[in-house]
Protein backbone atom coordinates (compact mmCIF):
# COMPACT_ATOMS: atom_id res chain seq x y z
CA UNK A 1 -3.09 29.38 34.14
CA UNK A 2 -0.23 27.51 32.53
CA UNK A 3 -0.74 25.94 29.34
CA UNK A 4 1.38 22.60 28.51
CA UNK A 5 1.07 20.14 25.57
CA UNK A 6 1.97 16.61 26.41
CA UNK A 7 3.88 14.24 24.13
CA UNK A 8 2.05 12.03 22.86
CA UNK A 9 3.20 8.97 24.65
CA UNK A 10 3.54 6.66 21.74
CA UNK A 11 6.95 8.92 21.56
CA UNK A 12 8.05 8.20 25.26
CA UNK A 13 7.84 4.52 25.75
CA UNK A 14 7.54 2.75 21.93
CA UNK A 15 8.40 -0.86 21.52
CA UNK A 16 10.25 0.29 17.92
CA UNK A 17 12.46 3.64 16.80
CA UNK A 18 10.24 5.92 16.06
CA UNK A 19 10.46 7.07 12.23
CA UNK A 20 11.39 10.53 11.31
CA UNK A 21 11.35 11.85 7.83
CA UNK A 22 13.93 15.11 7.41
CA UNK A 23 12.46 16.83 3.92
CA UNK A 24 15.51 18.68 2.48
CA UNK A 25 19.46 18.56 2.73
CA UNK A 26 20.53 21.53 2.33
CA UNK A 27 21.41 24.37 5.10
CA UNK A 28 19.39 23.47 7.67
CA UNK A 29 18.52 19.72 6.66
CA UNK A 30 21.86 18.66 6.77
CA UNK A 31 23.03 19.92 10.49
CA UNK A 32 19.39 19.03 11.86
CA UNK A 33 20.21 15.18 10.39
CA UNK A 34 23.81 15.71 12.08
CA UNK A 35 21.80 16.40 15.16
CA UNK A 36 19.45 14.04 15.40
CA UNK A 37 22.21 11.48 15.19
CA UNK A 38 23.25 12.91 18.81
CA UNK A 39 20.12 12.76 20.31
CA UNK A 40 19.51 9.02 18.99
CA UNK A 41 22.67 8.49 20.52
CA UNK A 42 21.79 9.95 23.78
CA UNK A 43 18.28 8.22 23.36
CA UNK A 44 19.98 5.09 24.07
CA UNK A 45 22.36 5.87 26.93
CA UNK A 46 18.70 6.35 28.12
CA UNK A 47 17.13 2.75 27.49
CA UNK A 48 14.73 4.67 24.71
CA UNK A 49 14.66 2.28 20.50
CA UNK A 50 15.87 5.92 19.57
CA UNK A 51 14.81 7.58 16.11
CA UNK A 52 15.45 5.90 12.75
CA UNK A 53 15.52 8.53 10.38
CA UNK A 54 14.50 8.94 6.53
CA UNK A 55 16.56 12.03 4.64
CA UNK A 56 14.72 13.25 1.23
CA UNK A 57 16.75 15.37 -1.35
CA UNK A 58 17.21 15.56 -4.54
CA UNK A 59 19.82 18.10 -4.99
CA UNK A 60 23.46 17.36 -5.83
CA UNK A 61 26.51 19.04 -3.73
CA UNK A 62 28.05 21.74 -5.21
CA UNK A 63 31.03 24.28 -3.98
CA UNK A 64 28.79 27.00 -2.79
CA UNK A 65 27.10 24.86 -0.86
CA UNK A 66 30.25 24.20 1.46
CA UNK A 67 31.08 26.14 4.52
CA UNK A 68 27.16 27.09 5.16
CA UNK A 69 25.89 23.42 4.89
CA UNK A 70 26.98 20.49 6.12
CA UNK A 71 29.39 19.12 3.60
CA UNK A 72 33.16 18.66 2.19
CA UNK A 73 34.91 19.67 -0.98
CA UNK A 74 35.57 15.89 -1.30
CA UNK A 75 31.61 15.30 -1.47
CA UNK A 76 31.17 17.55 -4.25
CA UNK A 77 28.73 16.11 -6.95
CA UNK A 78 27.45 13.54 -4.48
CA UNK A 79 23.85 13.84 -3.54
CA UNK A 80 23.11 15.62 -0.73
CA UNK A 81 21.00 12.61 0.84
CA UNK A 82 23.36 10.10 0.29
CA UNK A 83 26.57 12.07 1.72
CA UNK A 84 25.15 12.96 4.66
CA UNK A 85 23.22 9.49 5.53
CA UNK A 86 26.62 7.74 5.13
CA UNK A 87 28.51 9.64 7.13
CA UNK A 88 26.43 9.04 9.94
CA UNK A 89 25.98 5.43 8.93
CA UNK A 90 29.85 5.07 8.99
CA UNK A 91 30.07 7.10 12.22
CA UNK A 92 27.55 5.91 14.20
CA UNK A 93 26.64 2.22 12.98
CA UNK A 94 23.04 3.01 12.21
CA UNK A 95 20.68 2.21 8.96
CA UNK A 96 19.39 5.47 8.72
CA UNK A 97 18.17 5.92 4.94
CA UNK A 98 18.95 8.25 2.01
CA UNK A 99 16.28 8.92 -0.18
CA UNK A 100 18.17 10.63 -3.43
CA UNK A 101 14.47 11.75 -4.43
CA UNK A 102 12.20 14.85 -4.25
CA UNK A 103 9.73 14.37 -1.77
CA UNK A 104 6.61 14.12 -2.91
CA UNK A 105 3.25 12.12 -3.95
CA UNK A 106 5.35 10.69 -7.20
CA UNK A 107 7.45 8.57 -4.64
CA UNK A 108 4.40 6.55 -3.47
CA UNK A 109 4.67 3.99 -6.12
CA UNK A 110 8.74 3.44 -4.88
CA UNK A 111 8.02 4.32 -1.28
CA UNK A 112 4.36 3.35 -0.55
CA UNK A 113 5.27 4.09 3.41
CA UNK A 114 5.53 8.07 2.40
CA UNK A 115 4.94 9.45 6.22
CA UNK A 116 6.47 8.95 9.12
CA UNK A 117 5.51 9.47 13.09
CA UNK A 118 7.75 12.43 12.65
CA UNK A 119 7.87 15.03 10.13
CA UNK A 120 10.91 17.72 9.99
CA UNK A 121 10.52 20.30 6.47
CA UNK A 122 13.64 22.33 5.85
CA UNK A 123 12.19 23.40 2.92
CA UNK A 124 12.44 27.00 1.22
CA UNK A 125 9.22 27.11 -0.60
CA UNK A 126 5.44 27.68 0.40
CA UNK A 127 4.37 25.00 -2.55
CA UNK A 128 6.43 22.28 -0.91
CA UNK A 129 5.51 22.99 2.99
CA UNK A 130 1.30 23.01 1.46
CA UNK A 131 2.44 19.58 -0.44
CA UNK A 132 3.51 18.15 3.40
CA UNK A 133 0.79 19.32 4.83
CA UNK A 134 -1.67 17.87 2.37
CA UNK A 135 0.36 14.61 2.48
CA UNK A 136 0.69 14.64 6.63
CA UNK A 137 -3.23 15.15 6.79
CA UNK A 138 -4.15 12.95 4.20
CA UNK A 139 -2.38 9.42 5.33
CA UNK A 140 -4.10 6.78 5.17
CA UNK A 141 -1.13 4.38 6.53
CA UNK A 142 -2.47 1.25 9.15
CA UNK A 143 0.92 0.97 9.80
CA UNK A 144 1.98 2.25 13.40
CA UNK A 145 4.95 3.17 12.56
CA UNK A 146 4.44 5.54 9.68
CA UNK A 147 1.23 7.37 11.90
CA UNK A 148 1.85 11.00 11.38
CA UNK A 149 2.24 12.67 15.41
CA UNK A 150 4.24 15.57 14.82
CA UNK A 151 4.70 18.26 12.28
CA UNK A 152 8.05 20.43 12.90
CA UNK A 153 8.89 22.90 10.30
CA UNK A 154 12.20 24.44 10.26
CA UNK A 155 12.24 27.88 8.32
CA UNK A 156 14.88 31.17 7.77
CA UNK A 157 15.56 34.30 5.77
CA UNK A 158 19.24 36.14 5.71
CA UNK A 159 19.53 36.54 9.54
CA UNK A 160 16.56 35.10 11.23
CA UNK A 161 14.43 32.34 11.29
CA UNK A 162 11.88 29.80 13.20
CA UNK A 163 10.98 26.57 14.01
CA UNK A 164 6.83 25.44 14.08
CA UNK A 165 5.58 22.25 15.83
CA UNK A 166 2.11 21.11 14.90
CA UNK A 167 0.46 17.90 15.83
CA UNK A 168 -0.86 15.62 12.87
CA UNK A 169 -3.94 14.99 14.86
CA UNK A 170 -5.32 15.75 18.67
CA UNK A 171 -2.92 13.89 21.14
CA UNK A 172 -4.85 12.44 24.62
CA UNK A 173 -4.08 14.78 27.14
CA UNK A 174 -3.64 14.09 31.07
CA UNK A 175 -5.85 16.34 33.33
CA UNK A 176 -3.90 18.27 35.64
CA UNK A 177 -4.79 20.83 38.15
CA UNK A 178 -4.69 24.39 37.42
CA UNK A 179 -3.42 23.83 33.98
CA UNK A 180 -4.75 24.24 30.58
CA UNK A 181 -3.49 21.42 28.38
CA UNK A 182 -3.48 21.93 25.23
CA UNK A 183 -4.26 18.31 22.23
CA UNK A 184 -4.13 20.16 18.94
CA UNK A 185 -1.08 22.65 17.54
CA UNK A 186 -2.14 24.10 14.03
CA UNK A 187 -0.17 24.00 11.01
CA UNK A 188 2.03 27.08 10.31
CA UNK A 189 0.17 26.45 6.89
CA UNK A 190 -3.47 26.96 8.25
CA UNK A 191 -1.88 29.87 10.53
CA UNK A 192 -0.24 31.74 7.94
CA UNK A 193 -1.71 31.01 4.74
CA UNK A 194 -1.35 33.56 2.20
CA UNK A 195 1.49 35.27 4.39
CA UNK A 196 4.14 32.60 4.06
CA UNK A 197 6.72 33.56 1.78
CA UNK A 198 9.14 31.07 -0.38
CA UNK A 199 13.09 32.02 1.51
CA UNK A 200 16.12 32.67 -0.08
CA UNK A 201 16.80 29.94 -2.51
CA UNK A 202 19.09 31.76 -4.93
CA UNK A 203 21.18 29.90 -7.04
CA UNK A 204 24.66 30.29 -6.26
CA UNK A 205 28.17 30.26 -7.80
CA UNK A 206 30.41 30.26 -4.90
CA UNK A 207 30.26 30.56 -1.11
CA UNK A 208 30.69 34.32 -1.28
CA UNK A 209 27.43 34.66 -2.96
CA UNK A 210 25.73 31.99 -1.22
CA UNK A 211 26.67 34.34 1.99
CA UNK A 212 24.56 37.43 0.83
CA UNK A 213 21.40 35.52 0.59
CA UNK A 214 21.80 33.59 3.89
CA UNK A 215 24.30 33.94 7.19
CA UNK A 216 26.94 31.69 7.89
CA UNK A 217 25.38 30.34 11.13
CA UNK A 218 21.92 30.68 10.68
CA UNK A 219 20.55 27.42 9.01
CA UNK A 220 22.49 25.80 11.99
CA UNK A 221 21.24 27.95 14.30
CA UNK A 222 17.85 26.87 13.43
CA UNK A 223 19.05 22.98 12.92
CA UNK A 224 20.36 22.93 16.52
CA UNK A 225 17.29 24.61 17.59
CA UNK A 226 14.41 22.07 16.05
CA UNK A 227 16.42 19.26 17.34
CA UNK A 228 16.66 20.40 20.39
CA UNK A 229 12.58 21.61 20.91
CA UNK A 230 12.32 17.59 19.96
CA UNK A 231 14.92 16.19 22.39
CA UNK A 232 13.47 17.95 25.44
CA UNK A 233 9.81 17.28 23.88
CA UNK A 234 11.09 13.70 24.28
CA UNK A 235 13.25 14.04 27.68
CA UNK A 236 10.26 16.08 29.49
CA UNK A 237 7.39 14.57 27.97
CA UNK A 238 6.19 18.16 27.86
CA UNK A 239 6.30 21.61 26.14
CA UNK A 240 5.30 24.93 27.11
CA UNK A 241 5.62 26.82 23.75
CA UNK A 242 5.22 25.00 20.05
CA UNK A 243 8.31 27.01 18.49
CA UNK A 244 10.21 29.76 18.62
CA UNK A 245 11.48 32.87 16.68
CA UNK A 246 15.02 33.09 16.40
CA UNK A 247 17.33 36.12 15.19
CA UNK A 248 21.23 35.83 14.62
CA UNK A 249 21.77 39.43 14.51
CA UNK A 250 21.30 40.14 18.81
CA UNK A 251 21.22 36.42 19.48
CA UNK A 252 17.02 36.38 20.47
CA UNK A 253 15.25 33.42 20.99
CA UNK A 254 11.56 34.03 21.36
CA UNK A 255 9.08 31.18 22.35
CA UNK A 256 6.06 31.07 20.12
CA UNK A 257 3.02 30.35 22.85
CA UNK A 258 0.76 27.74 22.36
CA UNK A 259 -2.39 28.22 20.93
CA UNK A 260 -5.23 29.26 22.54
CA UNK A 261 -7.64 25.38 23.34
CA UNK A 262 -10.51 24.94 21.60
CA UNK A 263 -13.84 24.32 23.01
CA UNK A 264 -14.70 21.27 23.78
CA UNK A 265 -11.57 19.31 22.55
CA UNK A 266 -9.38 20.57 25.35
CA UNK A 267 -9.92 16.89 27.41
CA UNK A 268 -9.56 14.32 25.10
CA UNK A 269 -12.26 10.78 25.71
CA UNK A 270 -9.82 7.70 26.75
């Protein structure tokens, strides 16, 4: 039988924008925050409060970062944040935020409101995807709007790469004939564990050596990719796979299957 995971419906009809925190700025971070701008735009051609997104980084622009990221020789120096966030802010007319900050438990005392309904890592290390996944799971937040729903991790090496959505908590499922639906996607961190590996994160001098750790095209690749699994996850109210595998080299998408349901928590209680 088919097996389908619903979006949670808080995501398809909410009264607000729904909040999305992007962790990093760099490669992928900065086209996926490019991106989302789109599909907020598109969101409301479609009568939908659209996204309001949070962008965490710490990191400063420097000249090897141009070409593969998302920035200009004229933003050199600037956080990474803070360039990106207002450019889209100029472009678009939005009050999305840049948060010129590591991510992390030491923000709580400036930013008590730490998670967000949505959660995108572009993140190179396995530390800093266990340190979202310990904060995601352990929220205590009343507030609606900063309810972790949705993990999506966004990860790469030289040529290839994947995205990994995971819910924050089972989402109510409808029950639908001849289909097993599915409430609960794991954490690539509970998945993987001790596999993960940190990615290339070599410091660089100049573009050309930036290039030998990672492809020109492949943190966008990746970008385009996560915000796309969330604009149809939004547009269909549905999703068939929670990922995929991705290599530049022959072009290969691969869709990573949904897990297998658990028994017992496959209907969810109303």
């Amino acid at each position: 039988m088919k097996k389908i995971h619903f979006t949670d419906t808080a995501l398809l009809h909410p009264t607000d924008a729904i909040t999305v925190n992007i962790i990093g700025a760099g490669g992928t971070g900065s086209h996926l925050a490019m991106a989302l701008a789109d599909v907020n735009c598109a969101l409301y051609e479609l009568d939908h409060p659209g996204v309001h997104v949070r962008l965490f980084d710490h990191d400063k622009i420097s000249a090897a970062n141009l070409a593969r990221q998302r920035f200009s020789p004229a933003e050199i120096n600037q956080h990474k944040a803070s360039a990106i966030i207002s450019r889209i802010n100029r472009y678009y007319g939005y009050n999305w935020e840049a948060i010129p900050e590591a991510y992390g438990p030491e923000l709580t005392g400036y930013i008590p409101n730490l998670t967000s309904q949505i959660t995108f890592s572009c993140v190179d290390t396995v530390v800093a995807r266990q340190m979202i996944a310990q904060t995601i799971t352990g929220s205590t937040y009343r507030q609606y709007e900063y309810t972790p729903k949705y993990w999506i991790d966004c990860g790469n090496n030289r040529i290839s790469g994947q995205i990994w959505c995971a819910t924050a908590k089972p989402v109510k499922q409808p029950e639908i004939p001849e289909t097993i639906v599915i409430d609960s996607l794991p954490f690539i961190t509970d998945v993987y564990g001790d596999e993960l590996v940190d990615g290339p994160s070599q410091p660089s001098c100049s573009v050309r050596e930036a290039l030998l750790s990672q492809d020109l095209f492949i943190n966008r690749a990746i970008a385009l990719a996560a915000a796309n699994f969330f604009w149809k996850m939004l547009r269909k109210g549905k999703t068939e796979s929670m990922g995929l595998f991705y290599n530049a080299d022959d072009a290969r998408m691969l869709p990573i299957p949904l897990p297998e349901p658990k028994i017992g928590t496959n209907k969810m209680a109303a």
